[in-house]
Protein backbone atom coordinates (compact mmCIF):
# COMPACT_ATOMS: atom_id res chain seq x y z
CA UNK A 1 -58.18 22.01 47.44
CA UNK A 2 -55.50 19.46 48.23
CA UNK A 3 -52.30 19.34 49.20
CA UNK A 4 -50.50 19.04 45.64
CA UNK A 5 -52.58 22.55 44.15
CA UNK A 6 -51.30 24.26 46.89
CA UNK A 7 -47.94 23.50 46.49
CA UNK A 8 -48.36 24.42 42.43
CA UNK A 9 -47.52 20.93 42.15
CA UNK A 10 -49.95 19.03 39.16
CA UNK A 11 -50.52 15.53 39.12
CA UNK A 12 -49.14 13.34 35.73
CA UNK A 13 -52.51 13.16 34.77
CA UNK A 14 -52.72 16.26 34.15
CA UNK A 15 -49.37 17.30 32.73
CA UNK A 16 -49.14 14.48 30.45
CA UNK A 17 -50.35 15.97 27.64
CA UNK A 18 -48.96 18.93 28.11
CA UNK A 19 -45.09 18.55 27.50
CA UNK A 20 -43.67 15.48 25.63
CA UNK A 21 -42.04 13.08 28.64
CA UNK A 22 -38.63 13.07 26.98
CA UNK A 23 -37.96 16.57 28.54
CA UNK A 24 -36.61 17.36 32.17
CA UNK A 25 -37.76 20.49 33.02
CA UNK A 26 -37.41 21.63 29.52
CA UNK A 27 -34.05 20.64 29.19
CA UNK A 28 -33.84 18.57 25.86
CA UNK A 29 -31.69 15.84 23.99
CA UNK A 30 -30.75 16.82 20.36
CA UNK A 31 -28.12 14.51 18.86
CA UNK A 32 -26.30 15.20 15.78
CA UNK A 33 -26.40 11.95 14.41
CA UNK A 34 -24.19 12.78 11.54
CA UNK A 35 -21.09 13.54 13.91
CA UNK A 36 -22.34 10.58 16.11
CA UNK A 37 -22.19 8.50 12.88
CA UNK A 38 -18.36 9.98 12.09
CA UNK A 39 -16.94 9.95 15.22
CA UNK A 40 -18.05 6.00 15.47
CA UNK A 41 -16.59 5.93 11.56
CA UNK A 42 -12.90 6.99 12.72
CA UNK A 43 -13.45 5.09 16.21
CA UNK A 44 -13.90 2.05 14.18
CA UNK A 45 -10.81 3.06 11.32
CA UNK A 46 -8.61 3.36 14.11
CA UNK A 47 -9.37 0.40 16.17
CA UNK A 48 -8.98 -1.87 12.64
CA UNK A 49 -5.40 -0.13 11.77
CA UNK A 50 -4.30 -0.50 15.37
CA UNK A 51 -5.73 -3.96 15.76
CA UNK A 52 -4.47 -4.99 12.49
CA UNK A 53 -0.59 -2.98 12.80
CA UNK A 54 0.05 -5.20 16.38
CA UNK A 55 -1.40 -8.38 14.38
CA UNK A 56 1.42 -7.84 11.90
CA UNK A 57 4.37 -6.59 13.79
CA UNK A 58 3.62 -9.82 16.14
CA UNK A 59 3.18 -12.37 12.94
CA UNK A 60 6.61 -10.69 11.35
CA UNK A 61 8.12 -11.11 15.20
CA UNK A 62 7.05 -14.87 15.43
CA UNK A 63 8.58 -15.28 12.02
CA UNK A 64 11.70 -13.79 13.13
CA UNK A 65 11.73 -16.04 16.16
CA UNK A 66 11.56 -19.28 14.16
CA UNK A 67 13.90 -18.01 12.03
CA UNK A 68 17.02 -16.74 14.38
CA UNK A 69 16.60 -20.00 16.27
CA UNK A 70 16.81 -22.06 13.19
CA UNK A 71 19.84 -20.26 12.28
CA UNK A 72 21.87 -19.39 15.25
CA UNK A 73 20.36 -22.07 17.56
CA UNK A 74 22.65 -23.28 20.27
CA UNK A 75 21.68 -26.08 22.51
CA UNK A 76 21.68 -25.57 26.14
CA UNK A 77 21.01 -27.57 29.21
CA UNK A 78 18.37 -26.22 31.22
CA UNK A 79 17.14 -27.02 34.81
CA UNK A 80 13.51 -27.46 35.81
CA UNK A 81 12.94 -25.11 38.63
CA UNK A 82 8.63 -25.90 38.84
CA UNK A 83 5.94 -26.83 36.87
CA UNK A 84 2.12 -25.89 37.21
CA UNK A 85 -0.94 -28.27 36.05
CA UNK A 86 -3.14 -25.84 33.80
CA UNK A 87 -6.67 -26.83 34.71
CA UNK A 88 -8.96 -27.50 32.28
CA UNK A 89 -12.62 -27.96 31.30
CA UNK A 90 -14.17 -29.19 34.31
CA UNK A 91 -11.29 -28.77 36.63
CA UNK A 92 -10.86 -32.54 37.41
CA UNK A 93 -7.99 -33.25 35.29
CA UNK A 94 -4.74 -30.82 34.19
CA UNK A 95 -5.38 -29.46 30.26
CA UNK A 96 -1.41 -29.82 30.32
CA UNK A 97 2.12 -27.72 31.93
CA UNK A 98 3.60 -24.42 32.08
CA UNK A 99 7.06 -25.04 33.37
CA UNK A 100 9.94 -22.66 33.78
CA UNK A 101 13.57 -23.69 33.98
CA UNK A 102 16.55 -21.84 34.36
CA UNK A 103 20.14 -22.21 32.26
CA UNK A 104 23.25 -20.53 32.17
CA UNK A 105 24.62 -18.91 28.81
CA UNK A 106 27.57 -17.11 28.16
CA UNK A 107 27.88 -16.59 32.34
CA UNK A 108 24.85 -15.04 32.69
CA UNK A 109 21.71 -17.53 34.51
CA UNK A 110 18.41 -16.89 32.63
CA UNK A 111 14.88 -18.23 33.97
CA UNK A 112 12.87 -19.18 31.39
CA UNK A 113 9.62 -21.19 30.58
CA UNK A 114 9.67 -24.32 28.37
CA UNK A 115 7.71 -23.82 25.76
CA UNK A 116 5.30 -26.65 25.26
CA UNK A 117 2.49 -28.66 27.80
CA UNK A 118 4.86 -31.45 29.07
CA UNK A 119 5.41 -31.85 32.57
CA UNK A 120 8.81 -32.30 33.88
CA UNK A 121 9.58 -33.10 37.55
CA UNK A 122 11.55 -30.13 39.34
CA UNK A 123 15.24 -30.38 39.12
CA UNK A 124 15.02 -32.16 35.47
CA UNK A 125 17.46 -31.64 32.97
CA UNK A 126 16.01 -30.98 29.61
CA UNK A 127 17.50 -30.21 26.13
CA UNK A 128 17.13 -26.64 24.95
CA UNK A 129 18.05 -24.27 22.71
CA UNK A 130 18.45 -20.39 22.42
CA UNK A 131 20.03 -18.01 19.68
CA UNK A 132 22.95 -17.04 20.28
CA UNK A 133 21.77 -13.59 19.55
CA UNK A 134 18.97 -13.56 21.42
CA UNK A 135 19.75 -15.85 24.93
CA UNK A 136 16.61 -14.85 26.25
CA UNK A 137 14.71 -16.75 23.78
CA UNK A 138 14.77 -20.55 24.93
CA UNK A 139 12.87 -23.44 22.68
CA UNK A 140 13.05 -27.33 22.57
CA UNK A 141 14.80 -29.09 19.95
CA UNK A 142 11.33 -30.72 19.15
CA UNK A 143 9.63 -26.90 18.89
CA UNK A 144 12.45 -25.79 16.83
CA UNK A 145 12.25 -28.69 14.81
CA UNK A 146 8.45 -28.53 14.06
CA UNK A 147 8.17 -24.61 13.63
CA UNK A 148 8.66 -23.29 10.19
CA UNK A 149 7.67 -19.67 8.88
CA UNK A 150 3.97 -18.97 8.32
CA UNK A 151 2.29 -16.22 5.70
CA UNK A 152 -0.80 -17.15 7.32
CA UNK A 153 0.44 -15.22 10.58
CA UNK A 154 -0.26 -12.13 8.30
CA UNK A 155 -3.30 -12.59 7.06
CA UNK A 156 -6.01 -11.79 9.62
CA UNK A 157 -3.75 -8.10 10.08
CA UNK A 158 -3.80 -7.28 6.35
CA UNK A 159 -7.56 -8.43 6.04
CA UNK A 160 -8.12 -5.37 9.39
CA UNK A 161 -5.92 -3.04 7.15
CA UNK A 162 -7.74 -3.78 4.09
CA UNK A 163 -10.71 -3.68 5.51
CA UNK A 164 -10.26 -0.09 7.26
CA UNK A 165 -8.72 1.36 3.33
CA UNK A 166 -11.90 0.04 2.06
CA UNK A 167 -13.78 2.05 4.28
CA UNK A 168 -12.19 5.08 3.62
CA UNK A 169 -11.80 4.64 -0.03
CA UNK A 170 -16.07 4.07 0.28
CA UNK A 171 -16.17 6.85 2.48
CA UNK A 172 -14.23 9.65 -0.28
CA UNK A 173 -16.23 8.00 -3.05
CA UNK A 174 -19.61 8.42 -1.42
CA UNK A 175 -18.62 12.00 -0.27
CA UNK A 176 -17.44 12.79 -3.96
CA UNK A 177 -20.88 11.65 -5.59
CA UNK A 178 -22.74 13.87 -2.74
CA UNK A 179 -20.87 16.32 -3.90
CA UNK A 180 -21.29 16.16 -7.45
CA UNK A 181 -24.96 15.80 -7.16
């Protein structure tokens, strides 16, 4: 006898055929794949109407943007405090500028950043212009000038939200026939 029969311990030869490998000391896997399969289903719904509910509050809030500084645009004089080369690519050349200024409206000194790539050397003073509703929001003549209101900012949202009511419309429609069958 050796050492393994003593201890009541088989080899995997042995045992191999005896119990299927996928057990652990008996301890099976069952899976409901059903539930598995619904629980993914309202995973998924809820990712697409989330996803798809920011897309549109933040196309409608771009929209608004363009809009209040079309309308109530004032132009301000703003200061370059520093600007930062964006690297690019392979790293040997700057892919453009994120600059941030600062500007005084209505007595109160706001930092903002320029919107745009252009570099400006530190102390510069650049055109701007903010709502006069919303001070806090600073553009460039040239942005403001160039932006207009976009439907398109809507469309990948609505095609999530679409896409998640088909689903569910599928879903109660394939349900229904089950049932009726």
């Amino acid at each position: 006898m050796d050492g393994s029969e003593e201890s009541g311990v088989q080899s995997g030869a042995e045992t191999s055929g005896a119990r299927p490998v996928s057990t652990l000391r008996g301890a099976g896997v069952q899976v409901d794949t059903a539930r598995a399969g619904r629980i993914l289903l309202v995973v998924v719904l809820v990712a697409l109407v989330v996803v798809g509910g920011v897309l549109l509050v933040a196309g409608y809030r771009k929209n608004a943007q363009v809009d209040d500084l079309r309308t109530h645009g004032v132009p301000v004089q703003v200061t370059v405090h520093h600007c930062l080369g964006l690297i690019g690519g392979t790293g040997s050349s700057p892919a453009g500028y994120e600059c941030t200024a600062g500007y005084t409206f209505h007595g109160t000194a706001y930092v903002e950043g320029i919107p745009g790539s252009t570099f400006y050397p530190d102390g510069a003073s650049v055109a701007g212009v903010v709502p006069s509703d919303d001070p806090g929001l600073l553009s460039t003549p040239a942005a403001v000038a160039s932006s207009h209101r976009s439907v398109s900012l809507y469309a990948v949202g609505a095609v999530l939200l679409a896409t998640a009511a088909g689903i569910v419309v599928w879903t109660a429609l394939r349900r229904r026939s089950r049932a009726a069958a």
